[in-house]
N, C-alpha and C. Protein backbone atom coordinates (compact mmCIF):
# COMPACT_ATOMS: atom_id res chain seq x y z
N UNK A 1 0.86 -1.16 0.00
CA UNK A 1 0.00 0.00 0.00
C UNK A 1 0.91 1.23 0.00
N UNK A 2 0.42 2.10 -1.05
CA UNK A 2 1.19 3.53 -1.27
C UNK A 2 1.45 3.94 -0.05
N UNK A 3 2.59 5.04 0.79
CA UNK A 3 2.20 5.70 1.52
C UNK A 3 1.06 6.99 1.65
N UNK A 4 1.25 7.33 0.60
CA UNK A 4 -0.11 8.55 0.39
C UNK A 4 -1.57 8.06 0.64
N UNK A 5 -1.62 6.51 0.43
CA UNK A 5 -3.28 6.15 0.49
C UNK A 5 -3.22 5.94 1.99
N UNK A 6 -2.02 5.48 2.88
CA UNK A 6 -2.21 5.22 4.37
C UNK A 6 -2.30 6.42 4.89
N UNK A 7 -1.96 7.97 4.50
CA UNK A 7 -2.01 8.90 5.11
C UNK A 7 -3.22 9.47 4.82
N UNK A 8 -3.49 9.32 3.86
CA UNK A 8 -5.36 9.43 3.51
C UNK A 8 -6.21 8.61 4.41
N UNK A 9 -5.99 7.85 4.31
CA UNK A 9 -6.80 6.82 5.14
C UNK A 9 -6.77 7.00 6.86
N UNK A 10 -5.27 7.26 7.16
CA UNK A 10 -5.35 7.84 8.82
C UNK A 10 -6.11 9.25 8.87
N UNK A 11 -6.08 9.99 7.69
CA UNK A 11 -6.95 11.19 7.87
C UNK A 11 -8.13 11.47 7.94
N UNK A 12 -8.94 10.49 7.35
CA UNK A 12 -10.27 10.25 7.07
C UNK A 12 -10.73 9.23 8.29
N UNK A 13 -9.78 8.34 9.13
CA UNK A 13 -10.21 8.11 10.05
C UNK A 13 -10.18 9.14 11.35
N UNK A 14 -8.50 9.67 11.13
CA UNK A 14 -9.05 10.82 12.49
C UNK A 14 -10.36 12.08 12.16
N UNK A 15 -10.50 12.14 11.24
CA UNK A 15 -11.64 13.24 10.92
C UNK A 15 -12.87 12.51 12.07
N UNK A 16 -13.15 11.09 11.12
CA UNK A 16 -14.30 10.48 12.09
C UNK A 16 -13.87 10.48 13.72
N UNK A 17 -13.04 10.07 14.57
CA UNK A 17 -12.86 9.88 15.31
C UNK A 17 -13.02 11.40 16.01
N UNK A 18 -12.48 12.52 15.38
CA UNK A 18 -12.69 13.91 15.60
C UNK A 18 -14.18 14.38 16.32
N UNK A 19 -15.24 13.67 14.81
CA UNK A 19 -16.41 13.59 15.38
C UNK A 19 -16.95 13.04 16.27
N UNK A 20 -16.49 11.79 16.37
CA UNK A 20 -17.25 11.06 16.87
C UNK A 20 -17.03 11.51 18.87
N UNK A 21 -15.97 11.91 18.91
CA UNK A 21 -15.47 12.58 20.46
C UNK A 21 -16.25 13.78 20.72
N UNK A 22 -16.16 15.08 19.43
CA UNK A 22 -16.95 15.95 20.23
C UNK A 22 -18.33 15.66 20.00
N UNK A 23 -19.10 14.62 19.62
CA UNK A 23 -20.44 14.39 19.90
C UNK A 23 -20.22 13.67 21.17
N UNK A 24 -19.28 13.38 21.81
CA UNK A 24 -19.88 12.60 23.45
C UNK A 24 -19.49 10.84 23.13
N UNK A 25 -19.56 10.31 21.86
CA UNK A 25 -19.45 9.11 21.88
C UNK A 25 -20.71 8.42 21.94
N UNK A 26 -21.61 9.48 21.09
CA UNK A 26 -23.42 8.92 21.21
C UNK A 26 -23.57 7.97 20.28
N UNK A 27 -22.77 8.62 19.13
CA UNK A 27 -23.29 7.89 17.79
C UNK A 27 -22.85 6.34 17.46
N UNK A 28 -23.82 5.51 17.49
CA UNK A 28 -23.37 4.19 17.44
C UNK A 28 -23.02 3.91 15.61
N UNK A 29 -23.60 4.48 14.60
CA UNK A 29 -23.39 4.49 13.59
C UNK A 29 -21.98 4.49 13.17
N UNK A 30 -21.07 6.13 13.41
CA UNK A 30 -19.80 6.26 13.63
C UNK A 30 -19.51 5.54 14.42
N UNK A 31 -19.35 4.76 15.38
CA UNK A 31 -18.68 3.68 15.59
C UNK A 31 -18.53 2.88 14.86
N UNK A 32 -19.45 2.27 14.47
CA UNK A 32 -19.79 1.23 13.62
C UNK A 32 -18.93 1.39 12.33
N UNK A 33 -18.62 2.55 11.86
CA UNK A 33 -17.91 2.75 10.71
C UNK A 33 -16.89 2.73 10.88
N UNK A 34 -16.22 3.25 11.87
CA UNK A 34 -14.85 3.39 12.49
C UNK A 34 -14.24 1.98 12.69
N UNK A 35 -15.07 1.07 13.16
CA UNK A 35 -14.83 -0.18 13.76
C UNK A 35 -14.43 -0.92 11.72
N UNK A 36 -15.52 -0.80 11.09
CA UNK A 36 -15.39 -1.24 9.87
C UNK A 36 -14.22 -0.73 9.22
N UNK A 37 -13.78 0.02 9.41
CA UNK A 37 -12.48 0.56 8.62
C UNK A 37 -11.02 0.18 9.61
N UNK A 38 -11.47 0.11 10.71
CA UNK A 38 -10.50 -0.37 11.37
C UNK A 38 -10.26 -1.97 11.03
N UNK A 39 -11.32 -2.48 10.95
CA UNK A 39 -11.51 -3.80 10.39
C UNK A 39 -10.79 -4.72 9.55
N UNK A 40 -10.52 -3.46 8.59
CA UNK A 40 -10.36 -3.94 7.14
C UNK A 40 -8.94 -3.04 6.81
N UNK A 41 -8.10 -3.16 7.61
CA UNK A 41 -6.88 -2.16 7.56
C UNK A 41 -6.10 -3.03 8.24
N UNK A 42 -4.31 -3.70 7.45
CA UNK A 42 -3.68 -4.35 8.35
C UNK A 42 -3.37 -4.13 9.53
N UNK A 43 -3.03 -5.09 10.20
CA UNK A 43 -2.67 -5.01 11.64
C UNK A 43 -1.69 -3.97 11.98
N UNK A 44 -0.89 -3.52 11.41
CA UNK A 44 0.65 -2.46 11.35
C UNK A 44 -0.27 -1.10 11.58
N UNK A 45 -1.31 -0.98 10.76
CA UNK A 45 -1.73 0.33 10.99
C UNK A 45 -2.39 -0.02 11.90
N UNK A 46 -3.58 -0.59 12.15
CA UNK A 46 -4.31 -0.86 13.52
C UNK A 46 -3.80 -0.49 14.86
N UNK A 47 -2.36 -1.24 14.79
CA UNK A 47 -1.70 -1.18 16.31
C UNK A 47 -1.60 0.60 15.91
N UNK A 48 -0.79 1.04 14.90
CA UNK A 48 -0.39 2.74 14.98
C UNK A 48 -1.64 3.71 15.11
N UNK A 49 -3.08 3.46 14.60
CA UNK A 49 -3.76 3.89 15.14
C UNK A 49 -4.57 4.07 16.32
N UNK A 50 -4.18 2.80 17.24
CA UNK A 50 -4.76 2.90 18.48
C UNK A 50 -4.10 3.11 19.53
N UNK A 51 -2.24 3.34 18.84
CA UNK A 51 -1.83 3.85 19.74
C UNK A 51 -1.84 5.50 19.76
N UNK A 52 -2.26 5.96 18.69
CA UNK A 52 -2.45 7.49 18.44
C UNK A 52 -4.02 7.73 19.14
N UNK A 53 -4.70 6.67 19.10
CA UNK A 53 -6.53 7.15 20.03
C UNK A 53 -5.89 7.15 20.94
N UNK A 54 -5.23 6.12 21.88
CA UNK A 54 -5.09 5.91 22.99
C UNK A 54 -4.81 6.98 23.76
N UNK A 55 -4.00 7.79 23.39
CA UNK A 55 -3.42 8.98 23.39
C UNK A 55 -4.40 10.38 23.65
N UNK A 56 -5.30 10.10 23.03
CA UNK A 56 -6.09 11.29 22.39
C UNK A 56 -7.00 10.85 22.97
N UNK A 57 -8.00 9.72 23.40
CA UNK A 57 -9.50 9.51 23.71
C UNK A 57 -9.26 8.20 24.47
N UNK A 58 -8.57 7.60 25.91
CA UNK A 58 -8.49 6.24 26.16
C UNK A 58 -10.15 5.67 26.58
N UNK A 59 -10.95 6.35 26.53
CA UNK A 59 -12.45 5.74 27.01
C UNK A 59 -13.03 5.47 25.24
N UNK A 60 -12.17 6.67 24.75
CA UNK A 60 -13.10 6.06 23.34
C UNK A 60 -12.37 4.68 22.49
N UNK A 61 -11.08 5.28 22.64
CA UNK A 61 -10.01 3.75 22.37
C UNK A 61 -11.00 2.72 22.49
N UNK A 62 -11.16 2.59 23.76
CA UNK A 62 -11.75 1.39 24.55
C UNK A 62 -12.87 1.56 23.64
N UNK A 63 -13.54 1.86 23.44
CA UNK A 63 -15.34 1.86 22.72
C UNK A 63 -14.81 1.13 21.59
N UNK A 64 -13.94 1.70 21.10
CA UNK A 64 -14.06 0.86 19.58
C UNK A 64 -13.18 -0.27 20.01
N UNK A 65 -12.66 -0.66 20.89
CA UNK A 65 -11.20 -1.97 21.15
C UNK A 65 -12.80 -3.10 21.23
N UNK A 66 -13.43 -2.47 21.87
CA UNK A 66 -14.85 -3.27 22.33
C UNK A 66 -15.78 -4.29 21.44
N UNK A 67 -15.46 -3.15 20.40
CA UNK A 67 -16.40 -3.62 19.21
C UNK A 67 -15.71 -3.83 18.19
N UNK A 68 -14.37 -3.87 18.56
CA UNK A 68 -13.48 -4.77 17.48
C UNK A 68 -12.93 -6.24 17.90
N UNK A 69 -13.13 -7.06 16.74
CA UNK A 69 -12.34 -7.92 16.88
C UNK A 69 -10.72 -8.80 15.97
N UNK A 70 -10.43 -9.46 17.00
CA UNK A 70 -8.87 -9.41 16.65
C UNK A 70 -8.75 -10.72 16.41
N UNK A 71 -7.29 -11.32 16.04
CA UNK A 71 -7.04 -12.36 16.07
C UNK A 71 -7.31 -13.17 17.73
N UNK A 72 -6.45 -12.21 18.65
CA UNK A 72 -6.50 -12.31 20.05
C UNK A 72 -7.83 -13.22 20.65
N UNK A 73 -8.84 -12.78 20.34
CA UNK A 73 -10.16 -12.70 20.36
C UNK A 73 -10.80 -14.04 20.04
N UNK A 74 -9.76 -14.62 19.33
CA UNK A 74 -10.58 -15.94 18.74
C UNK A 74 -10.91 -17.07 20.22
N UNK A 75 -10.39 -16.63 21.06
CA UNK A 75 -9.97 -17.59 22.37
C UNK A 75 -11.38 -17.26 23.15
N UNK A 76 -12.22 -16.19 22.87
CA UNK A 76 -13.61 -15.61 23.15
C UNK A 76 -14.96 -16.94 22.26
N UNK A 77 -14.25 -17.04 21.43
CA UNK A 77 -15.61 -18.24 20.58
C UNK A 77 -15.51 -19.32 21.19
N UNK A 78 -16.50 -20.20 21.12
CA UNK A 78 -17.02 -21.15 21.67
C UNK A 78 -16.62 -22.31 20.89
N UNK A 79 -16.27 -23.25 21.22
CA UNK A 79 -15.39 -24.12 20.47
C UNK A 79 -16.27 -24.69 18.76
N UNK A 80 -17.40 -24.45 19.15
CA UNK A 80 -18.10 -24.96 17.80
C UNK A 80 -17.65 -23.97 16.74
N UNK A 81 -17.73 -22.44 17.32
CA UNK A 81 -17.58 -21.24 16.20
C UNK A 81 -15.96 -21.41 16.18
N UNK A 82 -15.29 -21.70 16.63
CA UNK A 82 -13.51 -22.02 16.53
C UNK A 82 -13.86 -22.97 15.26
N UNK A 83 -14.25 -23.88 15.36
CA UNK A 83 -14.38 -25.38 14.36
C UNK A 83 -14.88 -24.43 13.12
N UNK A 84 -15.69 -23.89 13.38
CA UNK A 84 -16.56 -23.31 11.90
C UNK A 84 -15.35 -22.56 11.29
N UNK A 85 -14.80 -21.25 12.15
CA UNK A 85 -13.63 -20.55 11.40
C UNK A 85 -12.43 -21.08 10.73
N UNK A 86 -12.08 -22.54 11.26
CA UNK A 86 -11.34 -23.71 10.94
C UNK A 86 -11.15 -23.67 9.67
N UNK A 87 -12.65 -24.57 9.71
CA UNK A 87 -13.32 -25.18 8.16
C UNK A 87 -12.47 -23.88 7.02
N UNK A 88 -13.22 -22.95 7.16
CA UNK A 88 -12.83 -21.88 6.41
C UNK A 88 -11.51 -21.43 6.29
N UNK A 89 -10.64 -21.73 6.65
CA UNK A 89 -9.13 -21.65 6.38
C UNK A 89 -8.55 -23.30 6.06
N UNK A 90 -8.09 -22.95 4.87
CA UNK A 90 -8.05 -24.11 4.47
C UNK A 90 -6.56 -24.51 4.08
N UNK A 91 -5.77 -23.70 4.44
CA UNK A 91 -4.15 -23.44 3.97
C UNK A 91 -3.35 -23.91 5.19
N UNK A 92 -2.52 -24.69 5.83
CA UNK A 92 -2.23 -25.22 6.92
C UNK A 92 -1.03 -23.78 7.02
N UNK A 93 -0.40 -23.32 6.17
CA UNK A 93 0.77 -22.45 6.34
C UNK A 93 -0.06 -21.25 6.84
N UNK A 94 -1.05 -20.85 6.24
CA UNK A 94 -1.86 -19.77 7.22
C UNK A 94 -1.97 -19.93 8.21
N UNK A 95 -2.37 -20.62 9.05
CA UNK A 95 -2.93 -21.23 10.38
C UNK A 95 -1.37 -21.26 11.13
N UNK A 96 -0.53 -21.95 10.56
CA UNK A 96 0.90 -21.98 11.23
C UNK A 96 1.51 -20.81 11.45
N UNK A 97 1.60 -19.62 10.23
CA UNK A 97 1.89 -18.61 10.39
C UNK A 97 1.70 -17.30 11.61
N UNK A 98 -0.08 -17.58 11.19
CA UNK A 98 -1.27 -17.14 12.34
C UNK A 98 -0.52 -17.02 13.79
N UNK A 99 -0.23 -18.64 14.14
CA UNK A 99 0.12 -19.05 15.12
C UNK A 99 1.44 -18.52 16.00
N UNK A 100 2.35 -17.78 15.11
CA UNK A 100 3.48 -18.32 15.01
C UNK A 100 4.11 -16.72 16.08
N UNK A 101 3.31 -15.63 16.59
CA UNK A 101 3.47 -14.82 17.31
C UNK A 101 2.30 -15.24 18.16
N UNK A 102 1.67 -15.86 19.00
CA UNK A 102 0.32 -15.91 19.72
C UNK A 102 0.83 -16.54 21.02
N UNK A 103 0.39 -16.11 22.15
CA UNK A 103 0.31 -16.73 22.92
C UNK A 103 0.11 -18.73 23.32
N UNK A 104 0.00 -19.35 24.21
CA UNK A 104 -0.22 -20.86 24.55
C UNK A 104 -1.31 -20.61 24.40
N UNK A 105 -2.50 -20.14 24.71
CA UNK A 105 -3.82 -20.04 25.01
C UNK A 105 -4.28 -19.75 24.06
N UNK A 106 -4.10 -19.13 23.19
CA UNK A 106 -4.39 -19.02 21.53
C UNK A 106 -4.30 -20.14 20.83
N UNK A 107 -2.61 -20.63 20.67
CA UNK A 107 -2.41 -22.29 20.20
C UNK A 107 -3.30 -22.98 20.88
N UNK A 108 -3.49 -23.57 22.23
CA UNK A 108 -3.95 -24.74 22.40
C UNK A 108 -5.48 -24.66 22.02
N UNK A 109 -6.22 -23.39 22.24
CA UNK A 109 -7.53 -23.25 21.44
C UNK A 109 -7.78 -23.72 19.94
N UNK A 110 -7.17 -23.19 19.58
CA UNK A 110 -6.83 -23.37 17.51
C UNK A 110 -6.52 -24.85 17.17
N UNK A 111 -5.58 -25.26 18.48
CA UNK A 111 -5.11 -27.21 18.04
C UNK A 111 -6.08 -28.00 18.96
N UNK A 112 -6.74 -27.36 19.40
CA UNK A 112 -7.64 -28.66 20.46
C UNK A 112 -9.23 -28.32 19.30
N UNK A 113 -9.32 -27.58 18.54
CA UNK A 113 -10.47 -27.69 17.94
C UNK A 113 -9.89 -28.35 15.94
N UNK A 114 -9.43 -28.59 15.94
CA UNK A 114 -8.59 -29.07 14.89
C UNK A 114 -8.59 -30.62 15.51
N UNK A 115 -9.10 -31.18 13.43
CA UNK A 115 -8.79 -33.05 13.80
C UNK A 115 -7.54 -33.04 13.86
N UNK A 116 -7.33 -34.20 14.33
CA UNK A 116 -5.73 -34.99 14.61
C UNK A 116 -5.08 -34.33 13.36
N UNK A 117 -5.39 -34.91 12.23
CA UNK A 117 -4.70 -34.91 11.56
C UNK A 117 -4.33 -33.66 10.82
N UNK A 118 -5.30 -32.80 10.68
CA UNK A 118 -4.91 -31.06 10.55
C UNK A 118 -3.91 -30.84 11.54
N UNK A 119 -4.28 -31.07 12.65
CA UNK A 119 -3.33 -30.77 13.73
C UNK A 119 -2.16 -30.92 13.59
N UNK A 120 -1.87 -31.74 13.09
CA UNK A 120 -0.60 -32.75 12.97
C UNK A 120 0.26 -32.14 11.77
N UNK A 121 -0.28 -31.63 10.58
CA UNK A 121 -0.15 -30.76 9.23
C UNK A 121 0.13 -29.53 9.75
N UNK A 122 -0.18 -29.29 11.01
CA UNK A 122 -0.13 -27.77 10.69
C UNK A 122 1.31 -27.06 11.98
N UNK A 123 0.91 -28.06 13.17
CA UNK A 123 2.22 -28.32 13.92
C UNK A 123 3.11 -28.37 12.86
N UNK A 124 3.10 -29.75 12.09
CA UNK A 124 4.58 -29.57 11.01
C UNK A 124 4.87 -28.57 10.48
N UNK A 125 4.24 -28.14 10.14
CA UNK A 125 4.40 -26.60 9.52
C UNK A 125 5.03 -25.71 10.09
N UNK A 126 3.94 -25.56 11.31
CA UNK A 126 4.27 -24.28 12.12
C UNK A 126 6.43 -24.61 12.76
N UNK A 127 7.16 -25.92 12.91
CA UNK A 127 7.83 -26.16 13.05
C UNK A 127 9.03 -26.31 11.86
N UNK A 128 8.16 -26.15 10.74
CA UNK A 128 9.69 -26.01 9.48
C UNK A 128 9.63 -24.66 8.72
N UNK A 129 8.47 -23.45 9.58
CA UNK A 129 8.56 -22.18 9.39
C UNK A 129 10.00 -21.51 9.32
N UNK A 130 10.66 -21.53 10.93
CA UNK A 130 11.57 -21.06 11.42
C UNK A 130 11.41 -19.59 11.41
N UNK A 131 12.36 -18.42 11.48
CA UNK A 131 12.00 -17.11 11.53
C UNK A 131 11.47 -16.68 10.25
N UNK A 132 9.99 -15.77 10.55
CA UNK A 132 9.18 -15.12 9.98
C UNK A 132 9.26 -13.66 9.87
N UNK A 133 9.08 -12.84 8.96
CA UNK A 133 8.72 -11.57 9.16
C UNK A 133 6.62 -11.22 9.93
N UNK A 134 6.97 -10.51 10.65
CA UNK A 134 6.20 -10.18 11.36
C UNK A 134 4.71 -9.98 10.88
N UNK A 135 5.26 -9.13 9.73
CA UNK A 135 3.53 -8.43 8.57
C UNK A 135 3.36 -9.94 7.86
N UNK A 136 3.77 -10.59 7.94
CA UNK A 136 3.43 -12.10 7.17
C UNK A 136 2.68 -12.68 8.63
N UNK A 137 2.86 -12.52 9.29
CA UNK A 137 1.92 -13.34 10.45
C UNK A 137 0.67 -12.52 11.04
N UNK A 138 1.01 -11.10 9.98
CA UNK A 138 -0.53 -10.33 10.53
C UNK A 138 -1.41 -10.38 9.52
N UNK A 139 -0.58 -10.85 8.45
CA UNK A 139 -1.49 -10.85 7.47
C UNK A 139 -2.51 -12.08 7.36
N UNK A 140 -1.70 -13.59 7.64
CA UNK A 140 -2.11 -14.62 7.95
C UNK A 140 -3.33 -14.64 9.04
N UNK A 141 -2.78 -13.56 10.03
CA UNK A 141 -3.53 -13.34 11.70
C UNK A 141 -4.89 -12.68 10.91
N UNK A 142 -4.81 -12.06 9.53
CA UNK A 142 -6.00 -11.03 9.06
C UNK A 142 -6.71 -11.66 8.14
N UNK A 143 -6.32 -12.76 7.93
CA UNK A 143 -6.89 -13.47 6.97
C UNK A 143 -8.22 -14.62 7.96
N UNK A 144 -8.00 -15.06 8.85
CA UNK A 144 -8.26 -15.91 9.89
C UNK A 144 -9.84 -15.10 10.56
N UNK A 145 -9.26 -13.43 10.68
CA UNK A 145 -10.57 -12.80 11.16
C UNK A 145 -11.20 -12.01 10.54
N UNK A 146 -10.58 -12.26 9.02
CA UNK A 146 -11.89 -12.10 7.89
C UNK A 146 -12.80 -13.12 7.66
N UNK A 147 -12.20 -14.59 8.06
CA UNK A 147 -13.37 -15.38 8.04
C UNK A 147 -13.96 -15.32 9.02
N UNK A 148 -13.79 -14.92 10.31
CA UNK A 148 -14.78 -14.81 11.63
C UNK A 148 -15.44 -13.43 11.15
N UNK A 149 -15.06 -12.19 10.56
CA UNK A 149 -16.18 -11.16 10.36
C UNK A 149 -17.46 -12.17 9.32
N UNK A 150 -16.74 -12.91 8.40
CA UNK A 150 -17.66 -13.20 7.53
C UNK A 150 -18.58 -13.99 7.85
N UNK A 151 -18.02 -15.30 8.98
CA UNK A 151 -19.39 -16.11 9.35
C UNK A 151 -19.99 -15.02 10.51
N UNK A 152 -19.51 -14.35 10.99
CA UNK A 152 -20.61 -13.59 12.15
C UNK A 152 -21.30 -12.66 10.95
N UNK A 153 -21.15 -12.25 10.06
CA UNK A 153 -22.06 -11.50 8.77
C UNK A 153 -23.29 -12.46 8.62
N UNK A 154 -22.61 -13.62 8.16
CA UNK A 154 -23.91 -14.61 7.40
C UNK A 154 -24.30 -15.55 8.95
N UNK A 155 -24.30 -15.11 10.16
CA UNK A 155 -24.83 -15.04 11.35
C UNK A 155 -24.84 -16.72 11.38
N UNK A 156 -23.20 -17.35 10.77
CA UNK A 156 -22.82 -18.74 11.65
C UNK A 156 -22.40 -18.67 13.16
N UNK A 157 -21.83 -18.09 13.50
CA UNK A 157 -21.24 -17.82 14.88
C UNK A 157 -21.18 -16.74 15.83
N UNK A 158 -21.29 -16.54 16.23
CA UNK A 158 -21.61 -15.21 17.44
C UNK A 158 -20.54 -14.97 17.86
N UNK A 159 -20.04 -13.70 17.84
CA UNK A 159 -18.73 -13.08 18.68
C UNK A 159 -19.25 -12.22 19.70
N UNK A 160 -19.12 -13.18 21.13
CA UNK A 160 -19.63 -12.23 22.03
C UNK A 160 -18.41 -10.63 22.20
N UNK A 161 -19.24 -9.65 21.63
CA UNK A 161 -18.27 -8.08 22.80
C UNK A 161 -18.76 -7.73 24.21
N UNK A 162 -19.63 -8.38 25.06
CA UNK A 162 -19.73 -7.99 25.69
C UNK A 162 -20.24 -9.32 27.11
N UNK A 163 -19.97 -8.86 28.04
CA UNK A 163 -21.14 -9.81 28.75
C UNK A 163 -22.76 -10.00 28.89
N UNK A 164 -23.31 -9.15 28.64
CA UNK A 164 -24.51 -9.12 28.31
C UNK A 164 -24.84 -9.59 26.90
N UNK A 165 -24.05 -9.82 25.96
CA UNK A 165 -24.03 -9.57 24.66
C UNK A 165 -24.94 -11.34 24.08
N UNK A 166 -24.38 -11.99 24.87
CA UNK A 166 -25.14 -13.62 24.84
C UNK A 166 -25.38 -14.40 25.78
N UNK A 167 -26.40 -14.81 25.34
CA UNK A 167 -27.41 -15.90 26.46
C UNK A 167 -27.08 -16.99 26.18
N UNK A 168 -26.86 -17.90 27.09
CA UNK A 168 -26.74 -19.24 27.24
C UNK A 168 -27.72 -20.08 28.06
């Protein structure tokens, strides 16, 4: 990506974010948009833009950290919606890659919902990787929670944001 389209793009998000502060943080719409563009913007800028809200609005940070979701996040689904996001990645080097900056609690989620034998494909993998560049594992990491935006779109799986957010 050009640099001129990322500086466009941070501009047109701080504009919104501009707004969306001196209205109070009413408008759920502008969120909603903010969250969508944050969405759909690699991880490199993500982290640089929320460390520039953070800065500037940490209650609003938080509003949109709320209603975003991350790779991080996948450890929040319920093991059936883990299995579903699975299915949908179908590249074992993605999944290894994914993996390959994440916490234990991330891995053992991702390999305990995985058959044996994916499991087993993708461990190998993740083990004849060796050192990675970083934007290759966010991209992999962005690829993973485009399929969780997409089944929570076509309303396969539920991403709870909140505690109130689902009933059991």
């Amino acid at each position: 990506m050009d640099n001129e389209l990322v500086i466009n793009i941070g501009q047109y998000i701080n504009e919104k974010i501009d707004t969306l502060i001196s209205d109070g943080h009413n408008d759920h719409d502008g969120v909603k948009k903010v969250v969508d563009i944050i969405n759909n913007v690699d991880r490199g800028i993500e982290k640089s833009l929320f460390e520039q809200l953070d800065t500037k609005d940490k209650e609003f940070s938080d509003l949109i950290r709320d209603n975003l979701f991350t790779f991080e996040d996948i450890v929040k689904l319920d093991d059936i919606g883990v299995q579903k996001v699975l299915k949908g990645v179908t590249d074992e080097q993605t999944l290894a890659l994914a993996l390959k900056a994440t916490s234990e609690e991330i891995k053992s989620k991702i390999y305990s919902n995985l058959s044996e034998g994916k499991r087993e494909m993708v461990q190998e993998e993740y083990e004849t990787l060796g050192g990675v560049r970083i934007e290759d594992v966010e991209k992999a990491q962005q690829q993973i929670t485009t399929v969780v935006k997409q089944l929570e779109e076509e309303k396969e799986i539920v991403v709870q944001r909140g505690e109130e957010d689902v009933i059991y």
